[in-house]
C-alpha atoms as a PDB file:
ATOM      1  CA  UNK A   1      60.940 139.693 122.499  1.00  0.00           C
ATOM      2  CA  UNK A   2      60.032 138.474 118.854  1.00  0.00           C
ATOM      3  CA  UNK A   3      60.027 141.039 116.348  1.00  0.00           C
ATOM      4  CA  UNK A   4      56.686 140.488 115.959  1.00  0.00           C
ATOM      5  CA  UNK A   5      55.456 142.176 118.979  1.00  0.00           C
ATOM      6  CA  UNK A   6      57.447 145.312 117.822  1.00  0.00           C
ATOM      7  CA  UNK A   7      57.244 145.699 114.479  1.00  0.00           C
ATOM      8  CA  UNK A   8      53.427 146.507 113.194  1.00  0.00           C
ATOM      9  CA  UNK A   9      52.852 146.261 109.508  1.00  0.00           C
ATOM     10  CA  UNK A  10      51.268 149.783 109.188  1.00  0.00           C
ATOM     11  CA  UNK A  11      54.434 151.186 110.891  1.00  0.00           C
ATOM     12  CA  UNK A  12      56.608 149.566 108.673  1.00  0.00           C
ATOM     13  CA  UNK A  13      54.565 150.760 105.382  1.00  0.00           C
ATOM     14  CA  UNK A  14      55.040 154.288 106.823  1.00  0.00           C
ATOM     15  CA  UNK A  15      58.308 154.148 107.064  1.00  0.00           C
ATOM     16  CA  UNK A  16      59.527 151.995 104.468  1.00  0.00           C
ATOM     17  CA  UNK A  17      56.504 152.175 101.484  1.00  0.00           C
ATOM     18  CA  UNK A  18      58.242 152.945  98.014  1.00  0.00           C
ATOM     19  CA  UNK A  19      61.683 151.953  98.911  1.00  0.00           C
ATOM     20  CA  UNK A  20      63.203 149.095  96.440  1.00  0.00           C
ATOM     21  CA  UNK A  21      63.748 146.778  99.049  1.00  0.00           C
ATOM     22  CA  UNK A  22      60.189 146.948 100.538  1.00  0.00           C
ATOM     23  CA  UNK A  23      57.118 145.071  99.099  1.00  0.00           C
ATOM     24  CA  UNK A  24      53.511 145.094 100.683  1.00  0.00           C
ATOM     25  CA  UNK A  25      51.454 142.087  99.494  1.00  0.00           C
ATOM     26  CA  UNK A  26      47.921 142.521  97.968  1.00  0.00           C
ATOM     27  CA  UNK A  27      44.801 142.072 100.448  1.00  0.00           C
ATOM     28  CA  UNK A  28      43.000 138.765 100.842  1.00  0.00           C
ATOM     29  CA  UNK A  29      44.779 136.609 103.099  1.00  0.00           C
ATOM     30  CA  UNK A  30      42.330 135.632 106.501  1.00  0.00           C
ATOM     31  CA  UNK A  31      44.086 134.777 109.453  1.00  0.00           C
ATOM     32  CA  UNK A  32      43.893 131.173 111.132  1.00  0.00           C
ATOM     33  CA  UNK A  33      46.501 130.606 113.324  1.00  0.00           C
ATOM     34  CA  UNK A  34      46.493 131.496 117.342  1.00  0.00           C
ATOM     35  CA  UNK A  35      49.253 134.288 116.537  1.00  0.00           C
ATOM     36  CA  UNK A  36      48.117 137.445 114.352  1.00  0.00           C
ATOM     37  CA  UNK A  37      51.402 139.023 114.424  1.00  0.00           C
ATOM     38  CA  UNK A  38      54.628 136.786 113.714  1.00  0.00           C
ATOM     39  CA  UNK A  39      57.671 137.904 111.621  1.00  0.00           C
ATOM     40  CA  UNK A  40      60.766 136.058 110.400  1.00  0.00           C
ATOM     41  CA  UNK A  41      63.419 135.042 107.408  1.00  0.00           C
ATOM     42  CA  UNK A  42      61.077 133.400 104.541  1.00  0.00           C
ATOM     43  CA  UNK A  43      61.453 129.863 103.409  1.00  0.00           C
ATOM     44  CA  UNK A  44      59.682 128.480 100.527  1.00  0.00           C
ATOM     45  CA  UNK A  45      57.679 125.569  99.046  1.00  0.00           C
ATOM     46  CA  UNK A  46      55.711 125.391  95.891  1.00  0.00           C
ATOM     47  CA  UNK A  47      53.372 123.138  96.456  1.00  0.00           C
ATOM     48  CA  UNK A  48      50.901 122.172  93.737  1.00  0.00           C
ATOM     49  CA  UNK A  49      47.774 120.514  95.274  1.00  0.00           C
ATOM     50  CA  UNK A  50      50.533 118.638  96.838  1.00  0.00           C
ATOM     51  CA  UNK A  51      51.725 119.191 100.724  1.00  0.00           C
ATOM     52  CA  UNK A  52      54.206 116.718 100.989  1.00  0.00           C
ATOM     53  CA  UNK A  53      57.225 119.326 100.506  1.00  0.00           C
ATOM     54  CA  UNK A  54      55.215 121.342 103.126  1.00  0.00           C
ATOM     55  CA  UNK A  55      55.444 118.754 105.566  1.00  0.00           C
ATOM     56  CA  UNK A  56      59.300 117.985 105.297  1.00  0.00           C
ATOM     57  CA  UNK A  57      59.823 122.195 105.552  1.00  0.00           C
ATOM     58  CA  UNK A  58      57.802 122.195 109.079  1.00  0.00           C
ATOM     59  CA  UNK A  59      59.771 118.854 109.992  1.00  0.00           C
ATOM     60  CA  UNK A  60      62.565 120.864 110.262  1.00  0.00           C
ATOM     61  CA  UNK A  61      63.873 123.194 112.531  1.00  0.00           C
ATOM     62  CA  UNK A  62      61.986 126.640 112.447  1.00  0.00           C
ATOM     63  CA  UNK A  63      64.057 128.740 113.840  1.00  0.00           C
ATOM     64  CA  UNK A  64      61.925 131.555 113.812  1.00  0.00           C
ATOM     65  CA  UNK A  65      61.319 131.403 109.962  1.00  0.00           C
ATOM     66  CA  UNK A  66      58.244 131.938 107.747  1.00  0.00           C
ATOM     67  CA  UNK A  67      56.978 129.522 105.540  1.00  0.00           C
ATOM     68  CA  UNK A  68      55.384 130.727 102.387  1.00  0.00           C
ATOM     69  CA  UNK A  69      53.434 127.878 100.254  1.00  0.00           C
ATOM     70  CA  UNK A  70      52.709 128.694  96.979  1.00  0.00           C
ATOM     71  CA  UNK A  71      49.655 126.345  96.302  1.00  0.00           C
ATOM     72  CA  UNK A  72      49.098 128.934  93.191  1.00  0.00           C
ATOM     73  CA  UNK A  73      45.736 129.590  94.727  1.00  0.00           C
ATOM     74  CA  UNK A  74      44.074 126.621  94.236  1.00  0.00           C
ATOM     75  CA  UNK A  75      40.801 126.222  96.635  1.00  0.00           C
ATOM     76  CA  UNK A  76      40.391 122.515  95.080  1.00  0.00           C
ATOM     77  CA  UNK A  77      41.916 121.251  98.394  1.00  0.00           C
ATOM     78  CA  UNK A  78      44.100 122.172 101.760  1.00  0.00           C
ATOM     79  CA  UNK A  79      47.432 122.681 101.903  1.00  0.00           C
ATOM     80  CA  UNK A  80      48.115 123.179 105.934  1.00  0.00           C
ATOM     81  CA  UNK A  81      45.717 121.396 108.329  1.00  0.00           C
ATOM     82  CA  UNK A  82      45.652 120.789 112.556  1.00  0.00           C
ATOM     83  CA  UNK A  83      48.997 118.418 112.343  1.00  0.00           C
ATOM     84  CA  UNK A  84      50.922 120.435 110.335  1.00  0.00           C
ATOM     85  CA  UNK A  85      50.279 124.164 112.694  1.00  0.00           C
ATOM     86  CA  UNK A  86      50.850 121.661 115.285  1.00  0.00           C
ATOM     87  CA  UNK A  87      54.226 120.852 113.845  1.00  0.00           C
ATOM     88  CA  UNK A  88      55.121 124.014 112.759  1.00  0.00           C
ATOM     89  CA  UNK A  89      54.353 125.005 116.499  1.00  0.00           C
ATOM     90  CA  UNK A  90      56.703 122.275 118.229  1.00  0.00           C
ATOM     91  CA  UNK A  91      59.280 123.250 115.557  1.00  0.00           C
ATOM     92  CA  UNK A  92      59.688 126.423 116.039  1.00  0.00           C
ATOM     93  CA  UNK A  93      57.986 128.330 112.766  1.00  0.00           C
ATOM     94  CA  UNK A  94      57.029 131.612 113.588  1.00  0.00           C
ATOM     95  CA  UNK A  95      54.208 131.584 110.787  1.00  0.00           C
ATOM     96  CA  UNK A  96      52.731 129.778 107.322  1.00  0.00           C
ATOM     97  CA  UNK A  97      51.456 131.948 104.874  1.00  0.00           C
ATOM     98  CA  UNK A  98      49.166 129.940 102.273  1.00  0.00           C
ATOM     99  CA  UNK A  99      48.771 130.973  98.894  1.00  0.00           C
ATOM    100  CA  UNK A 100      45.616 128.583  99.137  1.00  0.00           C
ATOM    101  CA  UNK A 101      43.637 126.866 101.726  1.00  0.00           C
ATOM    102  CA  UNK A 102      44.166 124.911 105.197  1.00  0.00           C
ATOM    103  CA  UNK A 103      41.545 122.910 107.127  1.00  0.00           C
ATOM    104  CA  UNK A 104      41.124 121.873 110.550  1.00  0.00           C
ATOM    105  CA  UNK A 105      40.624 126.039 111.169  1.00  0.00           C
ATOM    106  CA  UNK A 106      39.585 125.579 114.579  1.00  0.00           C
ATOM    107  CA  UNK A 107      42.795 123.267 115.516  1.00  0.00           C
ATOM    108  CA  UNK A 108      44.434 125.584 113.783  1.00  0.00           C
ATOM    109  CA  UNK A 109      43.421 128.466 115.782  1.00  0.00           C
ATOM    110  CA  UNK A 110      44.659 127.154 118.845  1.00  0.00           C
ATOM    111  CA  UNK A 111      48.481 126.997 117.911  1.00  0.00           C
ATOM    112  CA  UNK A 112      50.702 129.317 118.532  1.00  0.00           C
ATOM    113  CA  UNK A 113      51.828 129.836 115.052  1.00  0.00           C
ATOM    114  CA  UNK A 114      50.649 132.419 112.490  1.00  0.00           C
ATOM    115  CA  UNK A 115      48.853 131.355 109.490  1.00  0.00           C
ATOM    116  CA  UNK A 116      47.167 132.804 106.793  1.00  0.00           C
ATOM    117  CA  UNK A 117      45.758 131.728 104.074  1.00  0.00           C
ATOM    118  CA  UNK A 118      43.263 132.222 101.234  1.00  0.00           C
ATOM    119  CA  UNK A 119      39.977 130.377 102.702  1.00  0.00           C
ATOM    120  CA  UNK A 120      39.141 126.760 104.063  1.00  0.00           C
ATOM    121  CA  UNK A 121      38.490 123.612 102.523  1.00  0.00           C
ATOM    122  CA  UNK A 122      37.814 120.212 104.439  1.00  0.00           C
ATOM    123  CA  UNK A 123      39.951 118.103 101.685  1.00  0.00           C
ATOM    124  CA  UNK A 124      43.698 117.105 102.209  1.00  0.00           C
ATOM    125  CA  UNK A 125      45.804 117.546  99.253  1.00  0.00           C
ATOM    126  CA  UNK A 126      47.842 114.722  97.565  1.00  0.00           C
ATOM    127  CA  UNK A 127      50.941 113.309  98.535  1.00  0.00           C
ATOM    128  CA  UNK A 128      53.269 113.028  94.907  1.00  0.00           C
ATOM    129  CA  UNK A 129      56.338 114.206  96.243  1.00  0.00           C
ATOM    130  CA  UNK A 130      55.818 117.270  93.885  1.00  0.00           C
ATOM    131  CA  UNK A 131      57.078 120.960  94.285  1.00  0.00           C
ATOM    132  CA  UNK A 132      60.066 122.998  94.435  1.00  0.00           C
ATOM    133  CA  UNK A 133      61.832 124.182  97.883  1.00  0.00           C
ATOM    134  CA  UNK A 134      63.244 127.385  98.754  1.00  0.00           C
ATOM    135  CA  UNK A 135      63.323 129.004  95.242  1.00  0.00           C
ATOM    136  CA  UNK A 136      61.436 132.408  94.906  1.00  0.00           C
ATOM    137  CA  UNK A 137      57.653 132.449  94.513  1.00  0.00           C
ATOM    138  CA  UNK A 138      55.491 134.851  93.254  1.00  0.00           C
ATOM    139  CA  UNK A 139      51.697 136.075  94.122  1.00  0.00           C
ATOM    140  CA  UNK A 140      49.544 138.428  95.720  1.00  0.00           C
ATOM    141  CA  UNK A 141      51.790 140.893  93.796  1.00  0.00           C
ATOM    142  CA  UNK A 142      54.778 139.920  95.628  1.00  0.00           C
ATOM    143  CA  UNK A 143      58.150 138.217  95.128  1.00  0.00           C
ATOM    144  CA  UNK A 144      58.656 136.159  98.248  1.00  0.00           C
ATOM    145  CA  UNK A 145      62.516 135.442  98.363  1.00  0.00           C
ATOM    146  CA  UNK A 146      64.281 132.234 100.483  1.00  0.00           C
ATOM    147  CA  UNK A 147      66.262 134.904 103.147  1.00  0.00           C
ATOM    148  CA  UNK A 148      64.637 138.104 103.048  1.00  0.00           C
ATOM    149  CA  UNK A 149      62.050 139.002 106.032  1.00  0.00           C
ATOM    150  CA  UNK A 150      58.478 138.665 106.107  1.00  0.00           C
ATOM    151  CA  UNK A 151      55.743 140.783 108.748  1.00  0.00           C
ATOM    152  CA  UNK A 152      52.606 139.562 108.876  1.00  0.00           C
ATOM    153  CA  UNK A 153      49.679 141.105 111.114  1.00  0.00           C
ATOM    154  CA  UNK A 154      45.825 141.507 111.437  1.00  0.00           C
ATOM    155  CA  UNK A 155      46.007 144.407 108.243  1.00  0.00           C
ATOM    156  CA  UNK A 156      48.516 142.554 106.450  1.00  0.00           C
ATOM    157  CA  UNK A 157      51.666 140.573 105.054  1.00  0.00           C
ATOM    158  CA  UNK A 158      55.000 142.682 103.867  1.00  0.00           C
ATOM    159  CA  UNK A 159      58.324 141.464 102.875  1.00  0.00           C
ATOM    160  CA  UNK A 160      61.790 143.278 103.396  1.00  0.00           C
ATOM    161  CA  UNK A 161      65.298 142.123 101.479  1.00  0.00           C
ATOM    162  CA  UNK A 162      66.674 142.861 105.094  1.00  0.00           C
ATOM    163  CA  UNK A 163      65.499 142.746 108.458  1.00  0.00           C
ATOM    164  CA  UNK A 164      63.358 145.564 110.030  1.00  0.00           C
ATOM    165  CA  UNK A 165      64.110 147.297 113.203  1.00  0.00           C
END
């Protein structure tokens, strides 16, 4: 059983809400993927109109991880689209959380991956090469660190140094 069909974000806050090693990220992220709930250890890209970095990350081997794109909340273009959940999904990613936008939302919808994101927008990004991978990223009021643990669900996204039980 994944932690994600334990662990609910409002339970956590509860419990955990004011504690150093707890953050709980600002509203606004929508939900796209087939899986509200997913949980894991947080990888990183920082991907500037630019998913290539994005692409190599979900190439990988999940393992159960989160991957949180920083696309510093540009809605000039997509980040994550149909083959990329789809990857993500044969890979083993528990989620992608977009600080941005995807496309292909329906696709999207029928992995079995979380994602959320900031909207939709029907253009692909570029493909430079450009970003950073698995340093620390900041938004939604939020430092999103490479190792600590990330819960995501239908009221929201929080992160934890340590994993939750």
């Amino acid at each position: 059983m994944s932690e994600s069909t334990t662990l609910k974000t409002a339970d956590l806050c509860d419990e955990h809400a004011g504690s150093a090693h707890f953050q709980i990220a600002e509203p606004g992220f929508l939900d796209y993927g087939g899986r509200r709930g997913f949980s894991g250890p947080i990888s990183t890209v920082r991907a500037p109109e630019d998913n290539s970095l994005v692409r190599k990350a979900l190439e990988e081997p999940g393992q159960g991880r989160v991957l949180v794109v920083d696309g510093g909340g540009s809605r000039r273009c997509a980040l994550v689209g149909d083959i990329l959940a789809m990857l993500a999904e044969k890979n083993g990613w528990a989620g992608v959380v977009v600080n941005g936008c995807i496309r292909d939302a329906e696709e999207v919808g029928r992995t079995a991956v979380g994602v959320k994101a900031l909207g939709t927008h029907p253009l692909k990004s570029s493909k430079r090469n450009e970003g950073q991978r698995d340093v620390e990223v900041r938004f939604a009021g939020v430092t999103f660190t490479p190792g600590h643990h990330l819960y995501a669900d239908a009221d929201g996204i929080v992160t934890s140094e340590k994993a939750l039980r």
